[in-house]
Protein backbone atom coordinates (compact mmCIF):
# COMPACT_ATOMS: atom_id res chain seq x y z
CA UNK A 1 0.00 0.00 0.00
CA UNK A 2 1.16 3.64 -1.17
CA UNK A 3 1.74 5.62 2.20
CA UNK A 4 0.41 9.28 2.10
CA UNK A 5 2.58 11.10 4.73
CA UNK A 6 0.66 11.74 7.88
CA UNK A 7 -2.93 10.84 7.18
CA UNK A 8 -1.52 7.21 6.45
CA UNK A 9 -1.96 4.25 3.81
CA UNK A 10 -4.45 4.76 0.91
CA UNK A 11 -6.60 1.75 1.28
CA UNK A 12 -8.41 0.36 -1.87
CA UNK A 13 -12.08 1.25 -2.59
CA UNK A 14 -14.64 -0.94 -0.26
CA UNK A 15 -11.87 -2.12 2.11
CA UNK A 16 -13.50 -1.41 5.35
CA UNK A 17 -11.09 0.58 8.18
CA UNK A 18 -12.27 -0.82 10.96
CA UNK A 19 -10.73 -1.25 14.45
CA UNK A 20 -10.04 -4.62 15.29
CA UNK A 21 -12.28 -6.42 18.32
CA UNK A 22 -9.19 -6.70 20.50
CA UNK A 23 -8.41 -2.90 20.04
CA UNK A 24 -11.80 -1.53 20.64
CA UNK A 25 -12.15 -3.84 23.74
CA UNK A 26 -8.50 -2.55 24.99
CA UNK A 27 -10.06 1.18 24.36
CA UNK A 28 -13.69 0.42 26.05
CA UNK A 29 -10.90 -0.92 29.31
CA UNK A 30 -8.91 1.57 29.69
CA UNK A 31 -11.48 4.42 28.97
CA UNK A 32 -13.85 2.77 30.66
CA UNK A 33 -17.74 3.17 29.40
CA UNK A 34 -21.01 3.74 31.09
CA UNK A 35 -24.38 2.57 30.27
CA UNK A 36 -27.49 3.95 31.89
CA UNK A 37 -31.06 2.80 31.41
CA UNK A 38 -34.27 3.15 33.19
CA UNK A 39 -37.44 0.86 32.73
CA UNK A 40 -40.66 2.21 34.44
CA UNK A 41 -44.35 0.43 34.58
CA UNK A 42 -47.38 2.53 34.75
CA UNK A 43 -50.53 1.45 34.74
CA UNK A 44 -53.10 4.41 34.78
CA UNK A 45 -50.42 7.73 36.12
CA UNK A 46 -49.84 5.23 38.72
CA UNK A 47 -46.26 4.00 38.95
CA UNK A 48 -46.10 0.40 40.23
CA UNK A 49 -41.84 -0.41 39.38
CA UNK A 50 -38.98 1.38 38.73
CA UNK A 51 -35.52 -0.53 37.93
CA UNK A 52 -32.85 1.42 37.49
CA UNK A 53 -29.78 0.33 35.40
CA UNK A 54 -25.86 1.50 35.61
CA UNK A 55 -23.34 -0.36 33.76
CA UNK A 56 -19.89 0.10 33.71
CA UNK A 57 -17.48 -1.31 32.22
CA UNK A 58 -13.84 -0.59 32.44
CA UNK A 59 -10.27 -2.66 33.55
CA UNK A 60 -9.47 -2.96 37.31
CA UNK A 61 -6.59 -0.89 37.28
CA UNK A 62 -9.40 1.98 35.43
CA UNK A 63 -12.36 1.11 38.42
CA UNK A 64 -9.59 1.68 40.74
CA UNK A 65 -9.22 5.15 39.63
CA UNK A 66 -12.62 5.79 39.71
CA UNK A 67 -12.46 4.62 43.38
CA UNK A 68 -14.57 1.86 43.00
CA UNK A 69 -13.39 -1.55 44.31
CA UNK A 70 -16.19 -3.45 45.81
CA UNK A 71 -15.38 -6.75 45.13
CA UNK A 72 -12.73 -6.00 47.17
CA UNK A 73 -14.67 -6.01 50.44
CA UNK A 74 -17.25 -8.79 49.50
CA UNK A 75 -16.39 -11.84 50.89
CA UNK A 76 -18.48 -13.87 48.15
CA UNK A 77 -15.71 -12.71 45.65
CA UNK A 78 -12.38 -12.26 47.70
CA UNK A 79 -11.40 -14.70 50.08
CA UNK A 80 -9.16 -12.33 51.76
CA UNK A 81 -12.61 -10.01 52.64
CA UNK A 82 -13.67 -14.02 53.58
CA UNK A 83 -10.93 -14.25 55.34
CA UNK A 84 -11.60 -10.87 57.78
CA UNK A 85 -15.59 -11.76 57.69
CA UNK A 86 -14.15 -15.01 59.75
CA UNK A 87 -12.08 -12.81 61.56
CA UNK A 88 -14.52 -10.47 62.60
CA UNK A 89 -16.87 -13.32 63.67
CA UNK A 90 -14.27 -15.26 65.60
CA UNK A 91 -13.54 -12.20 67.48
CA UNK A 92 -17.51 -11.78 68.29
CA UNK A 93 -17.61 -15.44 69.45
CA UNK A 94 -14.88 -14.76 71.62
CA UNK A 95 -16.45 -11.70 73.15
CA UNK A 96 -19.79 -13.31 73.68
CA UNK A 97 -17.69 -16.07 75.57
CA UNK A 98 -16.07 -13.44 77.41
CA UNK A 99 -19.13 -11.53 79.13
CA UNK A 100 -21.20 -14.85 79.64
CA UNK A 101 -18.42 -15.98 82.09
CA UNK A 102 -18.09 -12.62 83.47
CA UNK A 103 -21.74 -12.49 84.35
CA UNK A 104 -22.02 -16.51 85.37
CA UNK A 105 -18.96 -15.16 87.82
CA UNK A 106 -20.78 -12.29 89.29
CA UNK A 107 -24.05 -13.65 89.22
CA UNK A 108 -22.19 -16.33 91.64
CA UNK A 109 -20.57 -13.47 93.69
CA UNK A 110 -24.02 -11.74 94.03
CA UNK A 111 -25.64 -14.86 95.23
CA UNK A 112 -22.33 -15.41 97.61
CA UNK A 113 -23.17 -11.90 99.20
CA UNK A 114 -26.72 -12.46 99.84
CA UNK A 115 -26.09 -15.75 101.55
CA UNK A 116 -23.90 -13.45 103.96
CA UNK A 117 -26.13 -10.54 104.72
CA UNK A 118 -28.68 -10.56 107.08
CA UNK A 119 -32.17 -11.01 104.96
CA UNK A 120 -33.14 -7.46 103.84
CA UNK A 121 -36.14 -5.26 105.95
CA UNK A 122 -39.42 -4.88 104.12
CA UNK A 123 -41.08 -1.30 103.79
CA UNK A 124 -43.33 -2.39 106.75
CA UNK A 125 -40.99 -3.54 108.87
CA UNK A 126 -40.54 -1.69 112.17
CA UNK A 127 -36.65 -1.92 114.09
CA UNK A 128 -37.15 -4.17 116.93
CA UNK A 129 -38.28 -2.30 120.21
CA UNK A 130 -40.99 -0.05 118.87
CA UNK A 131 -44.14 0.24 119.29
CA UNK A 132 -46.59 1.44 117.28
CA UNK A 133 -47.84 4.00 118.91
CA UNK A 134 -45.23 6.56 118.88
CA UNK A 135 -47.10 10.10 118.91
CA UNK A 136 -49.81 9.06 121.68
CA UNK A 137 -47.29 9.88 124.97
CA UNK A 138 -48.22 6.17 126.55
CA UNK A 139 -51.43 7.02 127.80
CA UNK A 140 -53.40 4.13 130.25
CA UNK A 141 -56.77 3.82 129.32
């Protein structure tokens, strides 16, 4: 092919200049592309669904960028975020173990000190020695 200087090779007529798949996938990756779409069902004004779509496709490295890494964190796709779920639950366990003896021992030390005390007065209760007359002076009748 006959080269043109810088808008490059002559092609013949009906040769198609395409992109090949490989290079527009490699361009859609490190670009990155978004596709957006809503689908809404009314029946009379009334709307009874919405579903809202976002699609976006782009490398790692180019989500990265973006900030987005979520299948970092969920532990259905990355067994370290599997790994810390376990973690995190183990450490939970551990806790629960942890206050359950803590209250078995002082629910033992409370029943300890009321086997020592004397038993407890109720609101009624008068101290022994007292009559119930106090305000009448100890009149004989």
């Amino acid at each position: 092919m006959p080269y043109t200087g810088a808008r490059g090779p002559i092609r013949p007529a009906g040769e198609r200049t395409g992109t090949s798949l490989a290079d527009l996938l490699e361009r859609i990756l490190d670009k990155g592309i978004v596709i957006v779409g809503d689908i809404r069902v009314n029946l009379l004004d009334i709307e009874l669904l919405t579903v809202k779509l976002r699609l976006l496709v782009a490398s790692v490295d180019r989500a990265k960028e973006m900030g987005i890494d979520w299948w970092e964190h969920d532990p259905s796709l990355s067994s370290r975020a599997r790994a810390e779920v376990e973690a995190a639950e183990q450490r939970d366990r551990l806790e629960h173990d942890r206050l359950a003896e803590e209250n078995r021992l002082l629910r033992e030390r409370l029943a300890a000190l009321e086997a020592a005390a004397p038993p407890a007065r109720q609101v009624g209760d008068r101290p022994a020695g007292s009559s119930g007359e106090a305000g009448h002076g100890g009149q004989e009748g």
